[in-house]
C-alpha atoms as a PDB file:
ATOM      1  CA  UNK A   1      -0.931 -12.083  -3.433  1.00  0.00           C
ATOM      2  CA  UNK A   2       0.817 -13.210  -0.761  1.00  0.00           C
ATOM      3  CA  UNK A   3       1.480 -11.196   3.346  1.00  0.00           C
ATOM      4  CA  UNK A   4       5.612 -11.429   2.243  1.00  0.00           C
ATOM      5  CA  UNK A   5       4.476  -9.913  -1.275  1.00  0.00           C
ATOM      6  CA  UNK A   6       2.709  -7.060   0.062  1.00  0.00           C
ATOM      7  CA  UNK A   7       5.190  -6.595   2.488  1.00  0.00           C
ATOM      8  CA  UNK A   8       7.779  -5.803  -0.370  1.00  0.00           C
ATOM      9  CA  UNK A   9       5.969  -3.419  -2.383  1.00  0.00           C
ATOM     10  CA  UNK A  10       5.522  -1.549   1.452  1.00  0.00           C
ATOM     11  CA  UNK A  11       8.956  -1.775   1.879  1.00  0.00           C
ATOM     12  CA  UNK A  12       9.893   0.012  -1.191  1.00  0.00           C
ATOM     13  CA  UNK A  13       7.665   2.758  -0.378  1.00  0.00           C
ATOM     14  CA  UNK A  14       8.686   3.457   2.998  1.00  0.00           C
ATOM     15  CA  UNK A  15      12.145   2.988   2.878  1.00  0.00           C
ATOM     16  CA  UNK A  16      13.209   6.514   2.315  1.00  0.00           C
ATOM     17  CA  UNK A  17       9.782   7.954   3.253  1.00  0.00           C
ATOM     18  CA  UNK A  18      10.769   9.624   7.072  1.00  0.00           C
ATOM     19  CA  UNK A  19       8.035   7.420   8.257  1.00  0.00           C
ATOM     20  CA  UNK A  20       9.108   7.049  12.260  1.00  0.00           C
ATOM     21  CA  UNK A  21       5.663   5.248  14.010  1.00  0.00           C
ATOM     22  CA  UNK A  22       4.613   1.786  14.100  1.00  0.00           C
ATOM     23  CA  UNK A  23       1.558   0.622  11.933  1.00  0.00           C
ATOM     24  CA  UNK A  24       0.629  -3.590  12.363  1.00  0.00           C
ATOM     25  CA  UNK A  25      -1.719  -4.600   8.915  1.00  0.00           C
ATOM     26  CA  UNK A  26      -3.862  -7.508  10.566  1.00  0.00           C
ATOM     27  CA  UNK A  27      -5.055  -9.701   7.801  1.00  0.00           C
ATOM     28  CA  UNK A  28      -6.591 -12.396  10.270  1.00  0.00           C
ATOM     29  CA  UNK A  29      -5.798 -16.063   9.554  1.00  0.00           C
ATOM     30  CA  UNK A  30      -3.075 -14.536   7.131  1.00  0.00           C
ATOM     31  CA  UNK A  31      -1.074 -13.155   8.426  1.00  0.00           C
ATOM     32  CA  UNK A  32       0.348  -9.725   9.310  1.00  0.00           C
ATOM     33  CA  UNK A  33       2.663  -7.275   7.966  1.00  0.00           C
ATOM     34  CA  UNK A  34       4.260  -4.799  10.981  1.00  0.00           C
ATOM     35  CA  UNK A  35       5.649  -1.411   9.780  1.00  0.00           C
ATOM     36  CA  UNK A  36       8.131   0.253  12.773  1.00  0.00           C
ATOM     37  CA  UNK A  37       9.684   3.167  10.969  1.00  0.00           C
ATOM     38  CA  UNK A  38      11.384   2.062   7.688  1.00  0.00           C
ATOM     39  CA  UNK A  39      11.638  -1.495   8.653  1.00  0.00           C
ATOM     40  CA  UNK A  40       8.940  -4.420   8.054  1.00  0.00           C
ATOM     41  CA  UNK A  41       8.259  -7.420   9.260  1.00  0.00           C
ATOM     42  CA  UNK A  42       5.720 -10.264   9.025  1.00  0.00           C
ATOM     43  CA  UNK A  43       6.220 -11.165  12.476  1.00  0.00           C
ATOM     44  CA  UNK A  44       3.266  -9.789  15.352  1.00  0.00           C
ATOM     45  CA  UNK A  45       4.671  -7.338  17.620  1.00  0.00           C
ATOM     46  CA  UNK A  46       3.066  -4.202  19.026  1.00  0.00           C
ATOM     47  CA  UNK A  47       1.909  -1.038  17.274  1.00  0.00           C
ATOM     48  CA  UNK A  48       1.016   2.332  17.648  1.00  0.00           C
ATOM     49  CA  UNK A  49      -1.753   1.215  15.290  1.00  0.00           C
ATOM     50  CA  UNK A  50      -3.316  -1.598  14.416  1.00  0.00           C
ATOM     51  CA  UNK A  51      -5.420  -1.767  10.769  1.00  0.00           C
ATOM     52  CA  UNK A  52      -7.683  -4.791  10.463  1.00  0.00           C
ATOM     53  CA  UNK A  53      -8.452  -5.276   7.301  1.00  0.00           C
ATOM     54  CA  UNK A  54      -8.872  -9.026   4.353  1.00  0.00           C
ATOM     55  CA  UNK A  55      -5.681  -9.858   2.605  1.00  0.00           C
ATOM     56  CA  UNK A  56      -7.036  -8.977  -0.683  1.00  0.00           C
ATOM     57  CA  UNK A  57      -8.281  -5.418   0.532  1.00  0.00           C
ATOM     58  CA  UNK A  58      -5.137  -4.751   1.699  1.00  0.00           C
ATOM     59  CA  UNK A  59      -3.521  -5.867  -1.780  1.00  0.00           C
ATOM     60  CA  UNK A  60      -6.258  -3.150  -3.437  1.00  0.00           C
ATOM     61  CA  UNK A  61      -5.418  -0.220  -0.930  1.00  0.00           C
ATOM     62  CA  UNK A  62      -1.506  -1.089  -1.551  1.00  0.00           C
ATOM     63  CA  UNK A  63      -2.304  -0.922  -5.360  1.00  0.00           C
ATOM     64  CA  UNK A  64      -4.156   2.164  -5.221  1.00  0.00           C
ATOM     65  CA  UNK A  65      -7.572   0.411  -6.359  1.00  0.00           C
ATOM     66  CA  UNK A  66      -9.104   1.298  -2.859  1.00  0.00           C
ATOM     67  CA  UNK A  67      -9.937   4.071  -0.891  1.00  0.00           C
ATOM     68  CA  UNK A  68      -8.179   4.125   2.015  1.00  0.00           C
ATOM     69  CA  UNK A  69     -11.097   6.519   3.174  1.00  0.00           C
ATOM     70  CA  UNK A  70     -14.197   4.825   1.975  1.00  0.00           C
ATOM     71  CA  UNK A  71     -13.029   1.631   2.811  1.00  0.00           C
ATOM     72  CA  UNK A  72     -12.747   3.072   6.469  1.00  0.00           C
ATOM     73  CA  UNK A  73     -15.798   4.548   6.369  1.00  0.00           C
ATOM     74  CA  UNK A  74     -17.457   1.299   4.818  1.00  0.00           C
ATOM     75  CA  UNK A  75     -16.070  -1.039   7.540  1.00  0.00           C
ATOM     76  CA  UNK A  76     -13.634  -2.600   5.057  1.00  0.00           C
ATOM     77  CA  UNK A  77     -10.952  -1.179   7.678  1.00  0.00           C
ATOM     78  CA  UNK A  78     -11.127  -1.161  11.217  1.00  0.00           C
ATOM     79  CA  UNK A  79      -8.162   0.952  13.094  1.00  0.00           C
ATOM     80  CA  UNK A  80      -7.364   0.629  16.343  1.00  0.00           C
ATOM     81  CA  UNK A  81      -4.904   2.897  18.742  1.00  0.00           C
ATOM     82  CA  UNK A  82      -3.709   6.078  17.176  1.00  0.00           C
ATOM     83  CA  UNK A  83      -5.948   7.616  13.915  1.00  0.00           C
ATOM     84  CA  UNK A  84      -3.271   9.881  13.414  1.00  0.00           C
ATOM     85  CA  UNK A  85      -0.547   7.030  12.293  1.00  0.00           C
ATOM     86  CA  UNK A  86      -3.141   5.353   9.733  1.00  0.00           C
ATOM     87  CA  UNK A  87      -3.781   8.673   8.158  1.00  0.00           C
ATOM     88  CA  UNK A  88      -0.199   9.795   7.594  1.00  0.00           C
ATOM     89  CA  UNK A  89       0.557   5.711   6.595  1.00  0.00           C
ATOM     90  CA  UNK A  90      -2.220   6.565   4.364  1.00  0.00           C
ATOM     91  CA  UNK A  91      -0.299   9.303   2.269  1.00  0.00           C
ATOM     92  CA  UNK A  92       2.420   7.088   2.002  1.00  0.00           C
ATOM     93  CA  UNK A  93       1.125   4.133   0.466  1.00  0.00           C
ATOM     94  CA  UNK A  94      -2.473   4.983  -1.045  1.00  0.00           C
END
């Protein structure tokens, strides 16, 4: 799956979700998917967190088949900046 078709099936989850902090999915050499409020973007920009993480882990965690969690605690996800943000991103699309 593609950064622009993960990036959709975010988008319909946090369109109406409240969300209101910026959350940047770095997928290395593929790409990234930025999340400021309700709107999304493949484009870089700045964050208030910043989850490194392989494109096809972040197609699992989007899916549900992953852990948001274990993966942390595993090293499948790094975070950077503010914990807080990833854990309340966390309820919203896990």
């Amino acid at each position: 799956m593609s950064v622009q078709e993960i990036a959709e099936k975010i988008k319909s989850r946090v369109a109406s979700s409240g969300f209101d902090r910026s959350v940047k999915f770095d997928t290395g050499a593929d790409g990234v998917i930025v999340i400021d409020g309700t709107t999304i973007s493949t484009s870089d920009g700045p964050a208030d967190c910043t989850i490194k993480l392989s494109l096809d882990d972040l197609d699992s965690l989007i899916a549900g088949d992953l852990n948001p969690t274990m993966a942390f605690m595993t090293g499948k996800i790094k975070v950077e900046g503010d914990m807080t943000v990833a854990m309340a991103l966390s309820q919203l699309i896990g």
